[in-house]
Protein backbone atom coordinates (compact mmCIF):
# COMPACT_ATOMS: atom_id res chain seq x y z
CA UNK A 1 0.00 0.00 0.00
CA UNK A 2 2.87 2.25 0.37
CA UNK A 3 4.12 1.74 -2.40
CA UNK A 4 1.41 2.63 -4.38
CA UNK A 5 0.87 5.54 -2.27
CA UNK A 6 4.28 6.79 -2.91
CA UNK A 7 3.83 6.20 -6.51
CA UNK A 8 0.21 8.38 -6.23
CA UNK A 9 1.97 10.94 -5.15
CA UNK A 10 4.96 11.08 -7.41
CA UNK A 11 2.26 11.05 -10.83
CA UNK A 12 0.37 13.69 -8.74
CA UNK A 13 3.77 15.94 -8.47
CA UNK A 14 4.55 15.23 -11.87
CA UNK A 15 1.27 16.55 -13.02
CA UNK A 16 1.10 19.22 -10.82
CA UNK A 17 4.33 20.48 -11.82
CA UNK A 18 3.88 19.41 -15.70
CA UNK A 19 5.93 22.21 -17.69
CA UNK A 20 8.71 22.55 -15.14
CA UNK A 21 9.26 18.85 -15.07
CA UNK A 22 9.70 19.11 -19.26
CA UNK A 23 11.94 22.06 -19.00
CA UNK A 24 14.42 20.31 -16.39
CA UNK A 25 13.82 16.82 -18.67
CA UNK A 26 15.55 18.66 -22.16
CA UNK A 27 18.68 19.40 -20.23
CA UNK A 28 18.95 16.18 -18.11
CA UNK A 29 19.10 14.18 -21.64
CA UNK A 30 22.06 17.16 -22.55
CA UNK A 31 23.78 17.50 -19.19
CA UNK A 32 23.79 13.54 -19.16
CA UNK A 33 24.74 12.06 -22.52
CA UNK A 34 24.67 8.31 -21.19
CA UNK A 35 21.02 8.15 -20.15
CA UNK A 36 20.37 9.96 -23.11
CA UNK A 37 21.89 6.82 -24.90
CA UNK A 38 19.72 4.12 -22.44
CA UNK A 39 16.45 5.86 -22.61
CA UNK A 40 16.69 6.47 -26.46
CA UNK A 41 15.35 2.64 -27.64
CA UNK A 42 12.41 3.76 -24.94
CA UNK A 43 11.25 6.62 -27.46
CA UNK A 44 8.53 4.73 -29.39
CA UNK A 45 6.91 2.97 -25.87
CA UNK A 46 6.95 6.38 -24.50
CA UNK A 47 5.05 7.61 -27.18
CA UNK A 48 2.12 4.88 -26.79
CA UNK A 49 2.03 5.39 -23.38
CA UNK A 50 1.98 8.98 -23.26
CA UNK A 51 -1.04 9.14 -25.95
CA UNK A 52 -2.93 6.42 -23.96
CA UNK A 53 -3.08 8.43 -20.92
CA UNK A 54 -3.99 11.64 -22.88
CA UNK A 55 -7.07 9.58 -24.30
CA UNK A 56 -8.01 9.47 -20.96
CA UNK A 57 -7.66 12.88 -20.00
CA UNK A 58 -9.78 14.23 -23.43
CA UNK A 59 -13.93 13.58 -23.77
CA UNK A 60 -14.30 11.68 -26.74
CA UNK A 61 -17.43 13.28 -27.31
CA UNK A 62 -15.31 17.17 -28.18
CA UNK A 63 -13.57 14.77 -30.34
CA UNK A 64 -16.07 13.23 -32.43
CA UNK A 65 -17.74 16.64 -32.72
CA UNK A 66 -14.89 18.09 -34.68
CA UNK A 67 -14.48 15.13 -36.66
CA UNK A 68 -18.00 15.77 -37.76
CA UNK A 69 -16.65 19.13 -38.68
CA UNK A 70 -14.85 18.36 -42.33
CA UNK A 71 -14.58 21.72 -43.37
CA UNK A 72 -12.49 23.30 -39.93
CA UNK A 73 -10.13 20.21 -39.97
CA UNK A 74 -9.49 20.64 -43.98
CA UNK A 75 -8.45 24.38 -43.10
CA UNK A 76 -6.73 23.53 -40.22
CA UNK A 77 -4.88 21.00 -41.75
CA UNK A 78 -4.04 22.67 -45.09
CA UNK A 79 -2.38 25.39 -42.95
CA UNK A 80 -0.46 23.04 -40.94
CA UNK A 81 1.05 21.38 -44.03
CA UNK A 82 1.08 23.49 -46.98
CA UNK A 83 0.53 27.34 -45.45
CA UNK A 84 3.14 27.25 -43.10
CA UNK A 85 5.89 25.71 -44.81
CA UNK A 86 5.03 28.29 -47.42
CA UNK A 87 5.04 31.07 -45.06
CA UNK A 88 8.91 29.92 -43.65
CA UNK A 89 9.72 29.56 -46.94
CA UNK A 90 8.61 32.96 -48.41
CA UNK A 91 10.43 34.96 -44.93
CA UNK A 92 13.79 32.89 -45.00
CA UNK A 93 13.69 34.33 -48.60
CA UNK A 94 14.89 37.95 -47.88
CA UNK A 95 16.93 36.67 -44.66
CA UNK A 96 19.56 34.07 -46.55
CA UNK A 97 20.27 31.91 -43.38
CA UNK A 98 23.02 29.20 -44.16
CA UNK A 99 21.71 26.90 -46.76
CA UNK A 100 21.41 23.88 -44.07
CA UNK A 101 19.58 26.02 -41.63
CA UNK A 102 17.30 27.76 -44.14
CA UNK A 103 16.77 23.86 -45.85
CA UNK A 104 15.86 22.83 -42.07
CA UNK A 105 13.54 25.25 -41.09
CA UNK A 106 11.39 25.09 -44.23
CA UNK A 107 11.19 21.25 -43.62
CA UNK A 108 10.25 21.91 -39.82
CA UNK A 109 7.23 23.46 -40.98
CA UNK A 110 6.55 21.38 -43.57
CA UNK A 111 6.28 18.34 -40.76
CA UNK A 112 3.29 17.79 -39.52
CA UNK A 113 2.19 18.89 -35.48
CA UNK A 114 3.82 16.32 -32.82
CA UNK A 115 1.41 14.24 -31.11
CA UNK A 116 2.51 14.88 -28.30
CA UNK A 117 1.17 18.79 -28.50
CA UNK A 118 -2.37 17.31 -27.51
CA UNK A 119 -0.72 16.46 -24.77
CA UNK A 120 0.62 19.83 -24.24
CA UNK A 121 -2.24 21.25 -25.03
CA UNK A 122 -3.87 19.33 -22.24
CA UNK A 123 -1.36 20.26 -19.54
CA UNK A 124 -1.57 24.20 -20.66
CA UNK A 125 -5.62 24.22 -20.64
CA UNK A 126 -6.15 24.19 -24.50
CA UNK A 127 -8.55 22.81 -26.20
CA UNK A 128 -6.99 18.55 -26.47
CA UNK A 129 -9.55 17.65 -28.60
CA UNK A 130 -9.23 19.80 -31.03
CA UNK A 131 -5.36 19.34 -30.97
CA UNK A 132 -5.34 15.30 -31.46
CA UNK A 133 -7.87 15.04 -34.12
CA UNK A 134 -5.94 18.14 -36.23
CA UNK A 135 -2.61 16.31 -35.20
CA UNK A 136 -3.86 12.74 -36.79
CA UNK A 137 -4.95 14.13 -39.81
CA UNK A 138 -1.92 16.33 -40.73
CA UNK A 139 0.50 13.11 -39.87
CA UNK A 140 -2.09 10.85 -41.86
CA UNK A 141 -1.37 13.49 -44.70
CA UNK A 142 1.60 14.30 -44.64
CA UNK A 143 3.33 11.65 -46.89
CA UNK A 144 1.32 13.23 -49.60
CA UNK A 145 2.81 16.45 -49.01
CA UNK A 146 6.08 16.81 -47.61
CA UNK A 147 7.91 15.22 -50.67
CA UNK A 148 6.14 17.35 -53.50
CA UNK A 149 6.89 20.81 -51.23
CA UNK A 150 10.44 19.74 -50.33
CA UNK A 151 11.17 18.94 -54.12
CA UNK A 152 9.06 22.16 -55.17
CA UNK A 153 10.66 24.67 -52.86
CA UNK A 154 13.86 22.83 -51.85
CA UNK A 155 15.04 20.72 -55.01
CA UNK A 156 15.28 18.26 -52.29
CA UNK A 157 14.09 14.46 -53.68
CA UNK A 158 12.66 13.20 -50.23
CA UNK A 159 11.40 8.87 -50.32
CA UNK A 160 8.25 8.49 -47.98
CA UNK A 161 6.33 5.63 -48.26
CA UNK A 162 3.01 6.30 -47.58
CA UNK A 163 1.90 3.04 -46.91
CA UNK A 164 4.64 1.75 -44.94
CA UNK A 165 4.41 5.05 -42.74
CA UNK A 166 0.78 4.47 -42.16
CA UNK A 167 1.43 1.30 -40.77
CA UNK A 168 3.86 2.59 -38.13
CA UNK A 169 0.90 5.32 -37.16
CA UNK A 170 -1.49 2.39 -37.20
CA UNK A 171 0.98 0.60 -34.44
CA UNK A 172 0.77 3.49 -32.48
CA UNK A 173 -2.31 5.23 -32.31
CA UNK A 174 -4.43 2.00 -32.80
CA UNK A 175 -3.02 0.10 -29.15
CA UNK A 176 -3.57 3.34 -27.40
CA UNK A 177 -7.41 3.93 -28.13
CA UNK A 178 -7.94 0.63 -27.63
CA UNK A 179 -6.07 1.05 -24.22
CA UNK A 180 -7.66 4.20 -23.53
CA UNK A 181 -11.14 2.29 -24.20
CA UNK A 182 -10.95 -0.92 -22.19
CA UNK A 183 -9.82 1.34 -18.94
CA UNK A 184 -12.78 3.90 -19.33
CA UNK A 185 -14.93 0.58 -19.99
CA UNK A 186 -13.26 -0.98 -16.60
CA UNK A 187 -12.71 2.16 -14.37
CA UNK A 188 -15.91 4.01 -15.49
CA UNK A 189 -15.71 7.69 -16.16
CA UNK A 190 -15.88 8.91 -13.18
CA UNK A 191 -12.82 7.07 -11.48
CA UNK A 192 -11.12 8.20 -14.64
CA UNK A 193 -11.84 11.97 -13.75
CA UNK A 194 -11.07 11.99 -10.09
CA UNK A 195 -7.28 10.35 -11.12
CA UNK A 196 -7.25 13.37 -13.33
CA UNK A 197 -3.79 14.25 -12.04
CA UNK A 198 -2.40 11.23 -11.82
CA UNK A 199 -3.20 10.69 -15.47
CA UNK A 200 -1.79 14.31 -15.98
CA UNK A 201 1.86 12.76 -14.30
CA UNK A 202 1.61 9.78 -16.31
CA UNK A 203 2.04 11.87 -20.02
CA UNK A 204 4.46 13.72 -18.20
CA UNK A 205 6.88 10.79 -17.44
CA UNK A 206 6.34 9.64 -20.46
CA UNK A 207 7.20 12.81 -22.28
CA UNK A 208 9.91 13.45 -19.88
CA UNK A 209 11.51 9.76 -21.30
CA UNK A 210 11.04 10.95 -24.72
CA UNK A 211 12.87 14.30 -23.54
CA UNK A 212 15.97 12.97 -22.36
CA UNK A 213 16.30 10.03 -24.92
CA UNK A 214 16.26 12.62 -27.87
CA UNK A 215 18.75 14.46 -26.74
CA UNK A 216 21.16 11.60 -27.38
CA UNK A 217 24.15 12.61 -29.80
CA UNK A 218 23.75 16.49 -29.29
CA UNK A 219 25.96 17.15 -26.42
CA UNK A 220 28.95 15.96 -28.23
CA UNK A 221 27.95 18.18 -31.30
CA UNK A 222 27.75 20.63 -29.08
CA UNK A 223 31.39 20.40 -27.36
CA UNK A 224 32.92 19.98 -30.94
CA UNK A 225 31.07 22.90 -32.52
CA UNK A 226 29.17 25.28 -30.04
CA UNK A 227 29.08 28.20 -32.41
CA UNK A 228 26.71 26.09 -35.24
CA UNK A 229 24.71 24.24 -32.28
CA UNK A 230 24.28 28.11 -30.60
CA UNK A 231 23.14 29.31 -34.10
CA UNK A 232 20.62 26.71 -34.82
CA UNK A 233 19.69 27.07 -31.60
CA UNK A 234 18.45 30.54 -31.64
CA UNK A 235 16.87 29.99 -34.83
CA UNK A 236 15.12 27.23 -33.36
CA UNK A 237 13.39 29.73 -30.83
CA UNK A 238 12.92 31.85 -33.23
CA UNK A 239 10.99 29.63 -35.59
CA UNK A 240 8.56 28.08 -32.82
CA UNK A 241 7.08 31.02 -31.33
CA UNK A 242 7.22 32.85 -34.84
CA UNK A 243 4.83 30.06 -36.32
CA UNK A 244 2.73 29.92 -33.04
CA UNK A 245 2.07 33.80 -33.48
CA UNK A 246 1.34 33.38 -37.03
CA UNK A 247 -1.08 30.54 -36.30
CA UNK A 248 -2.93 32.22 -33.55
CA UNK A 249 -3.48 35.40 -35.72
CA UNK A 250 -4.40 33.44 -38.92
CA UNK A 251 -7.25 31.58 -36.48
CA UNK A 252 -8.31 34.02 -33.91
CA UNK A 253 -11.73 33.70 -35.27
CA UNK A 254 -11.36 30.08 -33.51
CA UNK A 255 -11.56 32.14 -30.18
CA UNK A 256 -8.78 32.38 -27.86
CA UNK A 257 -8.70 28.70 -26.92
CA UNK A 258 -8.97 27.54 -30.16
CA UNK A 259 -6.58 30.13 -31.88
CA UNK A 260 -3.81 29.14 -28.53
CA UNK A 261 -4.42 25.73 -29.62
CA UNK A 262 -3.76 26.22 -33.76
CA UNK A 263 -0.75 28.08 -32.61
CA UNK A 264 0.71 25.28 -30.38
CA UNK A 265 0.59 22.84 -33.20
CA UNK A 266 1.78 25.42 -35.97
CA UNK A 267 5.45 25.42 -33.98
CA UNK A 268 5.29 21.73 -32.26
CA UNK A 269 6.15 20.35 -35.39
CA UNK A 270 7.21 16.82 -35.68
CA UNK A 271 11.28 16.67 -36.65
CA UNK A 272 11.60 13.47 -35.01
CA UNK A 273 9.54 11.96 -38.38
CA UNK A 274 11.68 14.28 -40.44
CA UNK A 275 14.75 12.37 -38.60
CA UNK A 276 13.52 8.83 -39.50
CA UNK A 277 12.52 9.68 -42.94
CA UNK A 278 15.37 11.66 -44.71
CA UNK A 279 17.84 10.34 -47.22
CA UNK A 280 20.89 8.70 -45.43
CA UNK A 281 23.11 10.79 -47.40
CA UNK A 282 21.35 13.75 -46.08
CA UNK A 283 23.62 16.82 -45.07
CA UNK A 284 24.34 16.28 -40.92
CA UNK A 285 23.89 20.48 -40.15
CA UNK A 286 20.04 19.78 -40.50
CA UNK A 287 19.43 16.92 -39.10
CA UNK A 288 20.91 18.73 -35.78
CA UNK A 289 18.52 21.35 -36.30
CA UNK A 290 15.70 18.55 -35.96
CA UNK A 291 17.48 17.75 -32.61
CA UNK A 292 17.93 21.19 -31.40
CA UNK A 293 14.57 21.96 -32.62
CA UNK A 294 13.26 19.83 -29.42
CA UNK A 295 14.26 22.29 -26.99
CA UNK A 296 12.12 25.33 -27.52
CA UNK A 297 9.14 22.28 -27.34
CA UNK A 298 9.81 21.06 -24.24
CA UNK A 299 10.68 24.69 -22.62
CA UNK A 300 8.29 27.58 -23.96
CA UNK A 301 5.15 25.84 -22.05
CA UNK A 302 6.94 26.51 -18.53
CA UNK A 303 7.89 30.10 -19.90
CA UNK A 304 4.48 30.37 -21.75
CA UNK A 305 2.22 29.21 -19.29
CA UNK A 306 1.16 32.24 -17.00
CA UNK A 307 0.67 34.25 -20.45
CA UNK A 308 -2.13 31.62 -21.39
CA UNK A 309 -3.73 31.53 -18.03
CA UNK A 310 -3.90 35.22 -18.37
CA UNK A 311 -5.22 34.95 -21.88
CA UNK A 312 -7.87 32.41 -20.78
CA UNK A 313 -9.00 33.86 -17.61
């Protein structure tokens, strides 16, 4: 009974203290390059476990209402893959950023919205919901995108398989609803919502795993060239919060929740598919922006969150 007392308590910290936990969790994985290296193969698990839990923290009912809603999730996603890359693309123009960096960053927002941002989304009072059911239909999509952009705007000859990359999704996101549902079925909904918290510390320990083991390989890139790691760096926070602004602007008629929401996914975009799905002959100075790109996710909800209570109040 202890035991599972103590362990109460530890998922209720961790969800209690949600976006301070992430922001320590990005430079435990740098600060400590061999549990980077052990908790990398645990990327994937953490994943389904993380977007189990969030199934249980979101009312299936919101989402089914904006599936019903074609036309919002068609704008929504169309944004997400083809207005934002375009927008990057059509700013870095005037700027000339290193060709690498300025490749990078186009492809960043050409990637679809992480799954975990629903989870974010959760933990900063956003509208969940509306931020899985956007984020599975850009990532469903995107194989039908990203190549023809990155060619178009890039010359860059990218090989996705669509198929073989829905199948992957399938293994994913097809265990954890089915997870999700057999515990609501056994628990009942109202057990469900009085463990809210300790649900909340269960994404969180599962995004803190995925924190640290992503950060594996960066800290010696970063000893052996600081100056390029510092630049891409910078541009990384730079190209996060620029997309989030541009997001919430282009869909403040969403209302503030909904418009926070767009904006969280327009910046959380998914590198780590970019990682897994580039040429092996692709140039090494963007695939570390991909990796340094993870830091501005995992830190701007601490630093954001008072600003969106504020807004949402």
């Amino acid at each position: 009974m202890r035991l599972i007392a103590s362990v109460d308590a530890l998922l209720g910290f961790l969800g209690a203290h949600a976006t301070r936990v992430l922001f320590v969790g990005i430079f435990l994985g740098l600060a400590v390059p061999p549990l980077a290296a052990i908790v990398r193969p645990a990327l994937t698990p953490s994943v389904l476990i993380m977007m189990s839990a969030l199934l249980l923290r979101i009312d299936w009912s919101e989402m089914a209402e904006y599936a019903r809603r074609p036309m919002l999730a068609t704008i929504l996603t169309a944004w997400l893959l083809l207005g934002a890359p375009l927008a990057m693309w059509l700013v870095l123009g005037p700027v000339r950023p290193p060709e690498a960096l300025g490749t990078a960053m186009v492809l960043m927002a050409a990637a679809p919205p992480i799954l975990t941002s629903a989870a974010i989304a959760v933990l900063l009072g956003l509208d969940g919901a509306l931020a899985i059911v956007t984020g599975l239909a850009a990532t469903l999509l995107v194989p039908f995108t990203l190549p023809p952009l990155a060619l178009l705007l890039l010359g860059l000859d990218l090989q996705i398989g669509a198929a073989a990359f829905s199948l992957r999704l399938g293994a994913i996101v097809l265990p954890a609803f089915s997870a999700a549902a057999l515990i609501r079925r056994l628990a009942g909904n109202q057990r469900v919502a009085a463990h809210a918290r300790q649900i909340d510390g269960i994404v969180v320990a599962a995004m803190l795993v995925f924190a640290i083991g992503v950060m594996n390989g960066v800290t010696e890139t970063l000893i052996e060239r600081p100056s390029v790691v510092a630049l891409w760096l910078f541009a990384s926070f730079v190209a996060n919060p620029g997309l989030q602004l541009v997001g919430i602007l282009a869909f403040s008629w969403l209302g503030r929740k909904g418009a926070l929401t767009v904006g969280l996914l327009s910046g959380n975009c998914n590198m780590g598919l970019l990682l897994a799905t580039m040429p092996a002959d692709s140039e090494f100075d963007v695939l570390l922006f991909f990796a340094v790109g993870q830091f501005p996710i995992f830190m701007l909800p601490a630093i954001l969150l008072p600003i969106y209570r504020k807004i949402l109040t």
